[in-house]
N, C-alpha and C. Protein backbone atom coordinates (compact mmCIF):
# COMPACT_ATOMS: atom_id res chain seq x y z
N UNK A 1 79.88 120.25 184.25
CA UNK A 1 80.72 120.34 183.08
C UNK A 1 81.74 121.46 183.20
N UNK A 2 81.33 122.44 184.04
CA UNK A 2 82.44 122.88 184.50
C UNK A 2 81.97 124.84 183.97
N UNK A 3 80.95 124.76 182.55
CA UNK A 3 80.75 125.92 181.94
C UNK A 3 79.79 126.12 182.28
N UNK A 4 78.37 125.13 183.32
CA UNK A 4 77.55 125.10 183.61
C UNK A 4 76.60 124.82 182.10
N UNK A 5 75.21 125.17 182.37
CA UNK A 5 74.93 124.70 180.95
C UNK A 5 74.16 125.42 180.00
N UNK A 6 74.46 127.08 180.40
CA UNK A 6 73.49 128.12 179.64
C UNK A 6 74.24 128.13 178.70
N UNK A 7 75.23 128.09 178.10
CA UNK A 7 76.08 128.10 176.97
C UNK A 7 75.10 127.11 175.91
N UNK A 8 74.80 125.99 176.59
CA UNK A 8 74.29 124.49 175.23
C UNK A 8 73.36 125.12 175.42
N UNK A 9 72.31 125.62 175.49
CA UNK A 9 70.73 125.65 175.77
C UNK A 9 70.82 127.57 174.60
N UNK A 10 69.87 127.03 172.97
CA UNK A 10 69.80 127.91 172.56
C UNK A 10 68.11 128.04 172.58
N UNK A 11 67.43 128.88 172.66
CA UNK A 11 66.04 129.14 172.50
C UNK A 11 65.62 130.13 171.65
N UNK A 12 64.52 129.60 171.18
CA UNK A 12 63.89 131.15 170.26
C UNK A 12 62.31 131.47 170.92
N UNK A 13 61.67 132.56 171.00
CA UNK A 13 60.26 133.16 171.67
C UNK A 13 59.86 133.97 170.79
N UNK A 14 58.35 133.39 170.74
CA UNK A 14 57.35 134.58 169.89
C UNK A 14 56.31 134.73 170.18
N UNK A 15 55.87 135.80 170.34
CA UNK A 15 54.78 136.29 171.27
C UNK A 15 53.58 136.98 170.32
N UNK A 16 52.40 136.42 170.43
CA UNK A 16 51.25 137.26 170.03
C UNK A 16 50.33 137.07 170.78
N UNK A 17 50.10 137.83 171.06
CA UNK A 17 48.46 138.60 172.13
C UNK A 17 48.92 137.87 173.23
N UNK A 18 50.05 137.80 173.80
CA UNK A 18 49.69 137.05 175.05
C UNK A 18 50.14 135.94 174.96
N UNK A 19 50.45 135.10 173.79
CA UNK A 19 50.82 133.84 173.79
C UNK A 19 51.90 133.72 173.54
N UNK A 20 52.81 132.89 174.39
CA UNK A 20 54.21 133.04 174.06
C UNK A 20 54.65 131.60 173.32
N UNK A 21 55.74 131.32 172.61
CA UNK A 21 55.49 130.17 172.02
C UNK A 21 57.04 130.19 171.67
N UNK A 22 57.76 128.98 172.99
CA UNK A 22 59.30 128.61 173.10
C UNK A 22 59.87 127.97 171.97
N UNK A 23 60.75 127.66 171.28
CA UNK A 23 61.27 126.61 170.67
C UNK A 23 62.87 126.74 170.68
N UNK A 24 63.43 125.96 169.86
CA UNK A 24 65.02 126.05 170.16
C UNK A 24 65.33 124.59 170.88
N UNK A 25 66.84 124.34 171.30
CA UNK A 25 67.10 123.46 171.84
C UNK A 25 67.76 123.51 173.58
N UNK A 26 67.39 122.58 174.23
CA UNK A 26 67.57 122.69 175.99
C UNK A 26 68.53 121.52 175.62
N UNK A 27 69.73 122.22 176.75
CA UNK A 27 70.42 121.08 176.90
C UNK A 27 70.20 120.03 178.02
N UNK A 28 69.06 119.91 178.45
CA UNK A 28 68.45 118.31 179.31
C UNK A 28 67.22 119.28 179.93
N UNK A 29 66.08 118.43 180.33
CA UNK A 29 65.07 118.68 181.15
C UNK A 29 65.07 119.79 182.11
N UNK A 30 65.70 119.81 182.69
CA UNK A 30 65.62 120.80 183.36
C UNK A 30 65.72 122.33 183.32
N UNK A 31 66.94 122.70 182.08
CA UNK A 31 66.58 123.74 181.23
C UNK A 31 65.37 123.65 180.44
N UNK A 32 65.02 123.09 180.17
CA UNK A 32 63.92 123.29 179.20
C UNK A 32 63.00 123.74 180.57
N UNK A 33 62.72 122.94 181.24
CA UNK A 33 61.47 123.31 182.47
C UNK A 33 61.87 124.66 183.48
N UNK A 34 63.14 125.33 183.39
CA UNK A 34 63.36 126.18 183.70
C UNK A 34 62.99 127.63 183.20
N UNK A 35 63.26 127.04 181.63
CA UNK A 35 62.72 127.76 180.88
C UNK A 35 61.15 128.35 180.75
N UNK A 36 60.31 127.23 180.28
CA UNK A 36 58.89 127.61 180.74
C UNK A 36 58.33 128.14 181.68
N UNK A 37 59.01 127.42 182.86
CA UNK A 37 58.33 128.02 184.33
C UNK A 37 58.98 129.57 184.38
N UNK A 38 59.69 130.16 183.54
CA UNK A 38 60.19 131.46 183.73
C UNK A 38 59.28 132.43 182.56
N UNK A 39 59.19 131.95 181.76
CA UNK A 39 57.69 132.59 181.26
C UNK A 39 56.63 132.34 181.51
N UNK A 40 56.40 131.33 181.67
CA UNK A 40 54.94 131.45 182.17
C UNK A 40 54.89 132.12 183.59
N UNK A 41 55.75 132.47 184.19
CA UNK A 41 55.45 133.65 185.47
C UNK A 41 55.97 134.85 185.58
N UNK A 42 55.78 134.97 183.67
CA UNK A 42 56.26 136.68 183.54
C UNK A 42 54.92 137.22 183.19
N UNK A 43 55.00 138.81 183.84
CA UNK A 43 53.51 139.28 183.63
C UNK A 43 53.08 139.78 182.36
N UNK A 44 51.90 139.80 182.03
CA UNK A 44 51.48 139.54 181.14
C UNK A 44 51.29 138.37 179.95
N UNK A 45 51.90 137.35 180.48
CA UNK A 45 51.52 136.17 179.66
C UNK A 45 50.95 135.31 179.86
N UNK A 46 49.32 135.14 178.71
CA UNK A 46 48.55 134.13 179.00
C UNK A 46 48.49 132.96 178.96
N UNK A 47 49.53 132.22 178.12
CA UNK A 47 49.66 130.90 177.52
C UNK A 47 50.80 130.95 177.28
N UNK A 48 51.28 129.62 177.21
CA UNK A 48 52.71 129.02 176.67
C UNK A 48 52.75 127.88 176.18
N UNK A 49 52.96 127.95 174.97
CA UNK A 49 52.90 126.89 173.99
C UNK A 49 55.04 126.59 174.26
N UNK A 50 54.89 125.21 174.48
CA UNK A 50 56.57 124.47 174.31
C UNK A 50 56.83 123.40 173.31
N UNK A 51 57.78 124.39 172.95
CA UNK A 51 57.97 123.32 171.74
C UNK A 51 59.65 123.32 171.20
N UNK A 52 60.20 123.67 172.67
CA UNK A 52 61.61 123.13 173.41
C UNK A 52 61.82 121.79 172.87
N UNK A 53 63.12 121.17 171.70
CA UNK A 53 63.36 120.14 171.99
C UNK A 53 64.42 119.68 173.59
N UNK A 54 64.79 118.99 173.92
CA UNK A 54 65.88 117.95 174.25
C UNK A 54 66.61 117.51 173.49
N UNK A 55 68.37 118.18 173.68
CA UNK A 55 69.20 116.94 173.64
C UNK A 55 68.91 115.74 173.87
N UNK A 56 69.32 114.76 172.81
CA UNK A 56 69.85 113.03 173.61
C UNK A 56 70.73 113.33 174.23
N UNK A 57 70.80 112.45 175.27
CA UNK A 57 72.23 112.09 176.04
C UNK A 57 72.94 111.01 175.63
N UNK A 58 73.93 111.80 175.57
CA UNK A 58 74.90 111.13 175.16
C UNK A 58 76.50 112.05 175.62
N UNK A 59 77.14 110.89 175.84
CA UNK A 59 78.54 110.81 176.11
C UNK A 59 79.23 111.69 175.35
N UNK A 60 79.56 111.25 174.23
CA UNK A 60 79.86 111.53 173.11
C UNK A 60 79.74 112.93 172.75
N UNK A 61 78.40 113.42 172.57
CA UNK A 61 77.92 115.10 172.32
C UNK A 61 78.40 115.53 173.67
N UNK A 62 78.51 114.73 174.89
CA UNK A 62 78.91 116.19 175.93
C UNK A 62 80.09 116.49 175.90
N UNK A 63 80.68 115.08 175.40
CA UNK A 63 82.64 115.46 175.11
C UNK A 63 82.83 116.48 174.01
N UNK A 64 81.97 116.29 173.12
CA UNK A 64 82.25 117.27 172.17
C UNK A 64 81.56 118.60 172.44
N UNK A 65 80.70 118.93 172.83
CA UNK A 65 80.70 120.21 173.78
C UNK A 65 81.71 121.08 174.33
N UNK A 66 81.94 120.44 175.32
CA UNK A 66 82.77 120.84 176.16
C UNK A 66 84.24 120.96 175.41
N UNK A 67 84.17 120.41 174.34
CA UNK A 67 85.73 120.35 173.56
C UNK A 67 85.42 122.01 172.50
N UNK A 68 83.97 121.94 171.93
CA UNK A 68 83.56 123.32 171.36
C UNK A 68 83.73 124.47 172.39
N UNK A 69 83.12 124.47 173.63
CA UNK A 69 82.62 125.06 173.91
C UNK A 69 84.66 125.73 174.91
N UNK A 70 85.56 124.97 174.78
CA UNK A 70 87.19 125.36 175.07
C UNK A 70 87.61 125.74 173.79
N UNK A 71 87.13 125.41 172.46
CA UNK A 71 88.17 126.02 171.44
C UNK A 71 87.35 127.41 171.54
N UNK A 72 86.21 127.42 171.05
CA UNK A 72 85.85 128.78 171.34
C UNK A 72 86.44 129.43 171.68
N UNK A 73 85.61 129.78 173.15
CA UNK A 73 85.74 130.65 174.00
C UNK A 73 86.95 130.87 174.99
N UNK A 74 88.35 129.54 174.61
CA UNK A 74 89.51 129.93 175.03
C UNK A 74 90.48 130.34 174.06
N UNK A 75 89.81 131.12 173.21
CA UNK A 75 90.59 131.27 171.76
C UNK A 75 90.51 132.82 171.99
N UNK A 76 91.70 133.30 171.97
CA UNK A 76 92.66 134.84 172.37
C UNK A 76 91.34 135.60 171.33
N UNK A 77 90.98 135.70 170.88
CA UNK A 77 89.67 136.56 169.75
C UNK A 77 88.73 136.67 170.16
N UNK A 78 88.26 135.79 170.86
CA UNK A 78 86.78 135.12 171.11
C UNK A 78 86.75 134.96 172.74
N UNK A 79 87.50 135.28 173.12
CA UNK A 79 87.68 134.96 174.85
C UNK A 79 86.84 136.25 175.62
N UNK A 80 86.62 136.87 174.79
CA UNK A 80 86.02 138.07 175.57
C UNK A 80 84.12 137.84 175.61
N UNK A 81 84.23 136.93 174.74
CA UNK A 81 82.20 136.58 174.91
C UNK A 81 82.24 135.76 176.04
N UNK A 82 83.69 135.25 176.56
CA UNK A 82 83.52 134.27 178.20
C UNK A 82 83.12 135.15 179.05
N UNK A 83 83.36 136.02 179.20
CA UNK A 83 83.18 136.76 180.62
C UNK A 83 81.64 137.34 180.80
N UNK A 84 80.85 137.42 179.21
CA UNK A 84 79.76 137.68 179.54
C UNK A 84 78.64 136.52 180.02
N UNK A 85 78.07 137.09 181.45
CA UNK A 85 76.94 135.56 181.86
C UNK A 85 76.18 135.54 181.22
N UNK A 86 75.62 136.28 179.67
CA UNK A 86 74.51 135.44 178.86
C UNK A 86 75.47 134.31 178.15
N UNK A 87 76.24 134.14 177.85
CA UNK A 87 77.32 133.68 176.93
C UNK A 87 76.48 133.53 175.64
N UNK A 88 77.15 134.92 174.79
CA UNK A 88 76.48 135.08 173.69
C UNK A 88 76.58 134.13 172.64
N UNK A 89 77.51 132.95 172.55
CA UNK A 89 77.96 132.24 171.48
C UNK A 89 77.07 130.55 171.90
N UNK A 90 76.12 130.13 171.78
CA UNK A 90 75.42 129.33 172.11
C UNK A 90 76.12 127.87 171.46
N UNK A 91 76.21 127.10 172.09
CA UNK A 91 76.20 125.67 171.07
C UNK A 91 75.87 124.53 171.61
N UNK A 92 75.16 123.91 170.95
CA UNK A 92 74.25 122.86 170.86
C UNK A 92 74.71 122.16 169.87
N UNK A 93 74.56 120.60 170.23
CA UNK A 93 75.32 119.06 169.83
C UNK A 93 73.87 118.35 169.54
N UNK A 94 74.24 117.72 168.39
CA UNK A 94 73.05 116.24 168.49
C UNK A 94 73.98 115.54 167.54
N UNK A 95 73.84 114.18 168.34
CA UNK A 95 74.80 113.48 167.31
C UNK A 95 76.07 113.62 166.61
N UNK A 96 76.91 114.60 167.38
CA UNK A 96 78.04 114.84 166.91
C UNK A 96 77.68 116.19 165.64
N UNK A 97 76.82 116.64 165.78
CA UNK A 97 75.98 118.05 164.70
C UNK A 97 76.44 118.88 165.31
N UNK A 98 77.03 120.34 165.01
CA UNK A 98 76.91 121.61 165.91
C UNK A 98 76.57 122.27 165.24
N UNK A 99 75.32 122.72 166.17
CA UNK A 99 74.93 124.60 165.86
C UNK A 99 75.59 125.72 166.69
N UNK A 100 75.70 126.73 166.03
CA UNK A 100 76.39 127.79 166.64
C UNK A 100 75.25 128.70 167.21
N UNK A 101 74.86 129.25 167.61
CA UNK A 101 73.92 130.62 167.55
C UNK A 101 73.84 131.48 168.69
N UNK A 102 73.69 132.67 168.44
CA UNK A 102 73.97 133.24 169.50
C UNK A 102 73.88 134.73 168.29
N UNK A 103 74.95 135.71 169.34
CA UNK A 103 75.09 137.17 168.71
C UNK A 103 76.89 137.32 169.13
N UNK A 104 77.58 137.48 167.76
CA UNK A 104 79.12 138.12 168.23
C UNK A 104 78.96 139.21 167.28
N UNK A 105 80.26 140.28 167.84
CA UNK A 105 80.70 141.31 167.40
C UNK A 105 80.49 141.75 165.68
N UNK A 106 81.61 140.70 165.17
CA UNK A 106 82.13 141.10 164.10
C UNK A 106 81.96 139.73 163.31
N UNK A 107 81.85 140.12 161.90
CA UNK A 107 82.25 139.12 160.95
C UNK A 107 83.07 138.14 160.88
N UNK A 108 84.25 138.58 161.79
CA UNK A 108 85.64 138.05 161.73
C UNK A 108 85.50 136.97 163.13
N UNK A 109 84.89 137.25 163.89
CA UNK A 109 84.55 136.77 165.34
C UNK A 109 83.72 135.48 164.57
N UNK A 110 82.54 135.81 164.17
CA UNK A 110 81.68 134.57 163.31
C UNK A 110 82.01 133.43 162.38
N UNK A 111 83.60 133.78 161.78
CA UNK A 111 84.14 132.60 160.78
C UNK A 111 85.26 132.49 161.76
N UNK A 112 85.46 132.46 162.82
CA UNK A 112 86.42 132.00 163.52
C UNK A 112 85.75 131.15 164.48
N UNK A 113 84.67 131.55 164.98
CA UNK A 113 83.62 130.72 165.81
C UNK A 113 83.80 129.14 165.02
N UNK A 114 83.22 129.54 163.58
CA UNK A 114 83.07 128.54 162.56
C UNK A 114 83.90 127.37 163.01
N UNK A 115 85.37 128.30 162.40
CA UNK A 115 86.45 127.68 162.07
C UNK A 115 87.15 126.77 163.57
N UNK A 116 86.57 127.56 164.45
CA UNK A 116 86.97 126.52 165.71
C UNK A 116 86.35 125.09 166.06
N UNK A 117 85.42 125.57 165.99
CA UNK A 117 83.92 124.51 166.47
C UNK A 117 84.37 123.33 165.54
N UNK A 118 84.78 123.89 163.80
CA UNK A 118 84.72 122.63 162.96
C UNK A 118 86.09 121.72 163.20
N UNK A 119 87.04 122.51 163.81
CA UNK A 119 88.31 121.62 164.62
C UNK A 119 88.26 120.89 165.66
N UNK A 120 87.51 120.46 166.06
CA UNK A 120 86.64 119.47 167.09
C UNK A 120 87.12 118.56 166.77
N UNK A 121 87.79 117.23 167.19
CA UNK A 121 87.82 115.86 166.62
C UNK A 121 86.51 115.37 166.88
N UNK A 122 85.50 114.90 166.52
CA UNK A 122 84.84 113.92 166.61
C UNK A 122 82.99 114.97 165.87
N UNK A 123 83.36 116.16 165.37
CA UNK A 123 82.10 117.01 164.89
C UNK A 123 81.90 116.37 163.79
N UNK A 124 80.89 116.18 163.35
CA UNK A 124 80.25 115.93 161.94
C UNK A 124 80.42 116.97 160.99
N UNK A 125 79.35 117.91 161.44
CA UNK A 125 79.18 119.51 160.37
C UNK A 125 78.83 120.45 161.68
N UNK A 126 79.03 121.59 161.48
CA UNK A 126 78.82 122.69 161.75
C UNK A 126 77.95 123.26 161.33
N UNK A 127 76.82 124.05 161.68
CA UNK A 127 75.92 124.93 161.18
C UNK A 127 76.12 126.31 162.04
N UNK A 128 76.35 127.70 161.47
CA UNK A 128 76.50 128.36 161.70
C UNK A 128 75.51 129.63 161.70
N UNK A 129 74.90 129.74 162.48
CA UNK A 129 73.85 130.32 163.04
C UNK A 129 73.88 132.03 163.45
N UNK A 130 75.13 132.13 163.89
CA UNK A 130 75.72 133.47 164.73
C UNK A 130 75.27 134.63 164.07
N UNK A 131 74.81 135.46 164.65
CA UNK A 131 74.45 137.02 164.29
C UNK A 131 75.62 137.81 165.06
N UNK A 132 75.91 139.15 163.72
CA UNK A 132 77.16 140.23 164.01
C UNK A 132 75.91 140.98 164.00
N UNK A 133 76.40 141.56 165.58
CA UNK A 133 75.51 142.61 166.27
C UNK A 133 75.46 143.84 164.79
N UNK A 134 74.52 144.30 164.77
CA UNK A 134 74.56 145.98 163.76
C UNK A 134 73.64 144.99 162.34
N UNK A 135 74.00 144.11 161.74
CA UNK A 135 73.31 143.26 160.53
C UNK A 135 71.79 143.98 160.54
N UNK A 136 71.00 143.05 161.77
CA UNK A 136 69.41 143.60 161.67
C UNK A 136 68.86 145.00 162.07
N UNK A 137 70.03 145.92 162.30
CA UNK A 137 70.09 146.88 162.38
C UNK A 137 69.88 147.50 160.91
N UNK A 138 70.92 147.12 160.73
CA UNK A 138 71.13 148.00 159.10
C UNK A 138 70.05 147.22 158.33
N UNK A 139 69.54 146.47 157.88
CA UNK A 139 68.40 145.80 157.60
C UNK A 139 67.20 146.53 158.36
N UNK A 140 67.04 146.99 158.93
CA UNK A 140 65.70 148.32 159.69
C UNK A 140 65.85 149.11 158.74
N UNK A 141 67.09 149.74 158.91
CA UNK A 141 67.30 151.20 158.14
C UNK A 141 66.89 150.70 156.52
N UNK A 142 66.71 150.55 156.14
CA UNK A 142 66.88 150.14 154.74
C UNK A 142 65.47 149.54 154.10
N UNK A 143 64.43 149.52 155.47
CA UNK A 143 62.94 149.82 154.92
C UNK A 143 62.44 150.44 154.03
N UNK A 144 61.37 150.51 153.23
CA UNK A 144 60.74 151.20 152.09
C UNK A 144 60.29 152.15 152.97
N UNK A 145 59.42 152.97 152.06
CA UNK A 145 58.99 154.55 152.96
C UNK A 145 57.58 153.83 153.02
N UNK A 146 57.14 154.49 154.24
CA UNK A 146 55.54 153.96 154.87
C UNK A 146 55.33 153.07 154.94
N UNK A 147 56.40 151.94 155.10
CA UNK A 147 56.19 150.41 155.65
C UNK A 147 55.65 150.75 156.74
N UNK A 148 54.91 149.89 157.59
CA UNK A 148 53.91 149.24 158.65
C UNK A 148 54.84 148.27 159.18
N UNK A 149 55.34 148.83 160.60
CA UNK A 149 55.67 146.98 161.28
C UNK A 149 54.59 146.37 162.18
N UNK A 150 54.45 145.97 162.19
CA UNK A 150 52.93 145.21 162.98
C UNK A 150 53.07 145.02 164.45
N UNK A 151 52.16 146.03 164.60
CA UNK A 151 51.98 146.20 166.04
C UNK A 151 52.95 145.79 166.84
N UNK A 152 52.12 144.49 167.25
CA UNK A 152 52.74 143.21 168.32
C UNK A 152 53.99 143.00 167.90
N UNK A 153 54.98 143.05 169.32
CA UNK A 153 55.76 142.39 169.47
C UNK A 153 55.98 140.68 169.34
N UNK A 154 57.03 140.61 168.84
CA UNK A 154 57.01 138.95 168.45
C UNK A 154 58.26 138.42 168.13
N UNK A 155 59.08 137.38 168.35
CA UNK A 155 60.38 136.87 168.64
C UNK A 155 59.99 135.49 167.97
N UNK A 156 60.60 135.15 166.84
CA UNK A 156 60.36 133.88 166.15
C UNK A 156 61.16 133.29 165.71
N UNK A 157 61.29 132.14 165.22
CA UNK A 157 62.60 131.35 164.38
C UNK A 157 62.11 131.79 163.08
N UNK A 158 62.97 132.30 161.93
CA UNK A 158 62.41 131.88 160.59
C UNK A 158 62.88 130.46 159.95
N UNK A 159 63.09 130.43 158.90
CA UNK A 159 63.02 129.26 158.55
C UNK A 159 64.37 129.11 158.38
N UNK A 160 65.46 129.86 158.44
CA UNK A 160 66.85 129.76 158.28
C UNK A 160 67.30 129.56 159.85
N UNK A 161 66.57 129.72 160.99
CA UNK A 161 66.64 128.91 162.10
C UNK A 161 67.22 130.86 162.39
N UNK A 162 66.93 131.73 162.28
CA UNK A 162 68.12 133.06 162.48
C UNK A 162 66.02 134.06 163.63
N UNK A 163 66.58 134.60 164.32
CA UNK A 163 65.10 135.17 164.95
C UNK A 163 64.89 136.09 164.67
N UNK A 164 63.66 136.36 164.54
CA UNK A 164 62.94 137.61 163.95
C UNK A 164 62.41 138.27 165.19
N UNK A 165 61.86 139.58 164.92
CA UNK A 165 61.26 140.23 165.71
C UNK A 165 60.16 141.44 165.11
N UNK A 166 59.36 141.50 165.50
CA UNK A 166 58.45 142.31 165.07
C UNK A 166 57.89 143.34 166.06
N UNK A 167 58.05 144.25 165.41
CA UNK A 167 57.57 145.47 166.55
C UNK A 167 56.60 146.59 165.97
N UNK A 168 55.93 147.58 166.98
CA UNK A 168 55.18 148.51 166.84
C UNK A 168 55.37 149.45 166.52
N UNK A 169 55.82 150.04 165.52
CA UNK A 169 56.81 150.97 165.02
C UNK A 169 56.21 151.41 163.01
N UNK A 170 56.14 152.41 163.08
CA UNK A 170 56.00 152.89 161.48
C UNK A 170 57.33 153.62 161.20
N UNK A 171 57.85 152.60 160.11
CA UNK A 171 59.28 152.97 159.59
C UNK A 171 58.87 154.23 158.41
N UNK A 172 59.64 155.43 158.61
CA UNK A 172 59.54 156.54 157.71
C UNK A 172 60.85 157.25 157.42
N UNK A 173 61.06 157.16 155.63
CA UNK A 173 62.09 157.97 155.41
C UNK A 173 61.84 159.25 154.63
N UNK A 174 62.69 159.96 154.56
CA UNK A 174 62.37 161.37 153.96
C UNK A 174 61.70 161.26 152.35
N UNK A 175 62.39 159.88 151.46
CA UNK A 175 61.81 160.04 150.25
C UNK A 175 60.76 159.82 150.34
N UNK A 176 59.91 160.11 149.35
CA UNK A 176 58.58 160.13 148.85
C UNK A 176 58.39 158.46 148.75
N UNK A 177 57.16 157.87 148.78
CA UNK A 177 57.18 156.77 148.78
C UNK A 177 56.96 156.02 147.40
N UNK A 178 57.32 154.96 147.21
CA UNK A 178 56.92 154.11 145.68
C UNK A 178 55.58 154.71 145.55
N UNK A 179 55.55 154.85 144.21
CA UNK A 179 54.41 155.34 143.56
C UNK A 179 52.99 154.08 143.76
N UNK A 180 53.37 152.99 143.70
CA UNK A 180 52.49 151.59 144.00
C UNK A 180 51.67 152.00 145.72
N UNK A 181 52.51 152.31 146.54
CA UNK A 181 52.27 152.77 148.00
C UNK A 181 51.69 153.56 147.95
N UNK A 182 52.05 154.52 147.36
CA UNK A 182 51.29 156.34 147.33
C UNK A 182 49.79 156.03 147.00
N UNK A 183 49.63 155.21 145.95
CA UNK A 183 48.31 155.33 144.95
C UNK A 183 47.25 154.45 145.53
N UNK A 184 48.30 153.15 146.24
CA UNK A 184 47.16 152.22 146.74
C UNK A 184 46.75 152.03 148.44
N UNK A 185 47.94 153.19 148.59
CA UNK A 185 47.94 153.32 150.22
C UNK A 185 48.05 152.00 151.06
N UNK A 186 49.11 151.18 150.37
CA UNK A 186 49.29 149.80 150.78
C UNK A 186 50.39 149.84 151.87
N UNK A 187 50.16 148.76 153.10
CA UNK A 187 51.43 148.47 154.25
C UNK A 187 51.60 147.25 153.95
N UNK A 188 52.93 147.38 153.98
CA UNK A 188 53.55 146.14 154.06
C UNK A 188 54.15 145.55 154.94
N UNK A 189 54.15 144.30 155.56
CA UNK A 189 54.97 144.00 156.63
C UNK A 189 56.20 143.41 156.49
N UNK A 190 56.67 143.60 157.43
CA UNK A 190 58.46 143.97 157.40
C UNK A 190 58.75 143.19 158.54
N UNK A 191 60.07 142.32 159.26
CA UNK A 191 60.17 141.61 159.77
C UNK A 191 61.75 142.09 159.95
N UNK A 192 62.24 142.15 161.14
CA UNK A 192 63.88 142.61 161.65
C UNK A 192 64.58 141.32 162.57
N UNK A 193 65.84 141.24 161.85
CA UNK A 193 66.71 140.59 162.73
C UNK A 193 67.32 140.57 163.91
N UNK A 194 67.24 140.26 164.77
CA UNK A 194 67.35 140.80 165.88
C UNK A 194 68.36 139.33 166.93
N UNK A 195 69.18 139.78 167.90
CA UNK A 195 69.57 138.87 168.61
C UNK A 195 68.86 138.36 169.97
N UNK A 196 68.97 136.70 170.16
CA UNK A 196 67.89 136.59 171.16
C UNK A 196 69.08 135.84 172.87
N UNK A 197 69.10 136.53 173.22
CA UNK A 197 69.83 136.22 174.49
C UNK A 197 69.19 135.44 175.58
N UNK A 198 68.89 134.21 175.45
CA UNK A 198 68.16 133.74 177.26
C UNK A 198 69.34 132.62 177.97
């Protein structure tokens, strides 16, 4: 296709005790099996649960790909996520559907992504997925005092399709904590946005 095909192939990973557990979309078999066989022969992992869909093939979604995947990333704004080999701006086709996802810069980078992808002749809808690097950042900072993040590391889809991550870390700020916390010595778990690059 000319972009090769890590661009279509978005994935999400979440890991507890050992178990890693893929999902997201491969753009044909062989990413997907590329995929697995590359965790499952990373160390420390005991199991791998896949639950990778497949693209259909089709004609149609690869023309329109490849038609997303030139307004993009040959667009004077946005031309600078080409040169990186994760290619942070992911997109994936079914049926003439696009998802966006990935991680760009800025706000302004993300409704232009939008606004390209949906100039496609032949797209249905757009779903816009994209994370502006700093978001789940500032969403950390902005923890309660003596939140608990839970242990284990962990990389998940939530339900807005956007990935989470969970880490080993006790978030602490200088104020005193809610009086509810103080009295009942309660943790709460907390969950960060985070960008997932494979």
């Amino acid at each position: 296709m000319g972009y090769g095909t890590i661009l279509f192939n978005a994935f999400t990973i979440g890991v507890q005790n050992g178990v890693v557990t893929l999902g997201g979309m491969a753009y044909g078999p062989s990413d997907k099996d590329s995929a697995v066989s590359m965790v499952e022969n990373y160390p420390g992992v005991k199991d791998v649960v896949d639950n990778i869909e497949v693209a259909p093939v089709s004609p149609m979604d690869d023309r329109i790909r490849l038609a997303v995947a030139r307004a993009i990333y040959g667009f004077p704004q946005l031309n600078k996520y080409a040169i990186d080999p994760a290619k942070p701006i992911r997109i994936t086709v079914v049926n003439g559907n696009v998802t966006l996802s990935g991680v760009v810069d800025s706000q302004a980078d993300k409704e232009v992504a939008n606004i390209r992808a949906n100039g496609v002749p032949g797209v249905f809808k757009v779903v816009n997925r994209l994370e502006v690097v700093g978001e789940g950042a500032e969403k950390s900072e902005k923890l309660q005092p003596q939140q608990e993040i839970p242990h284990s590391t962990s990389l998940r889809a939530g339900s807005s399709g956007m990935t989470t991550r969970k880490t080993g870390a006790r978030a602490k700020a200088k104020a005193d904590p809610p009086p509810a916390a103080k009295d009942d010595n309660q943790k709460a778990k907390t969950t960060a946005t985070v960008p997932l690059r494979a």
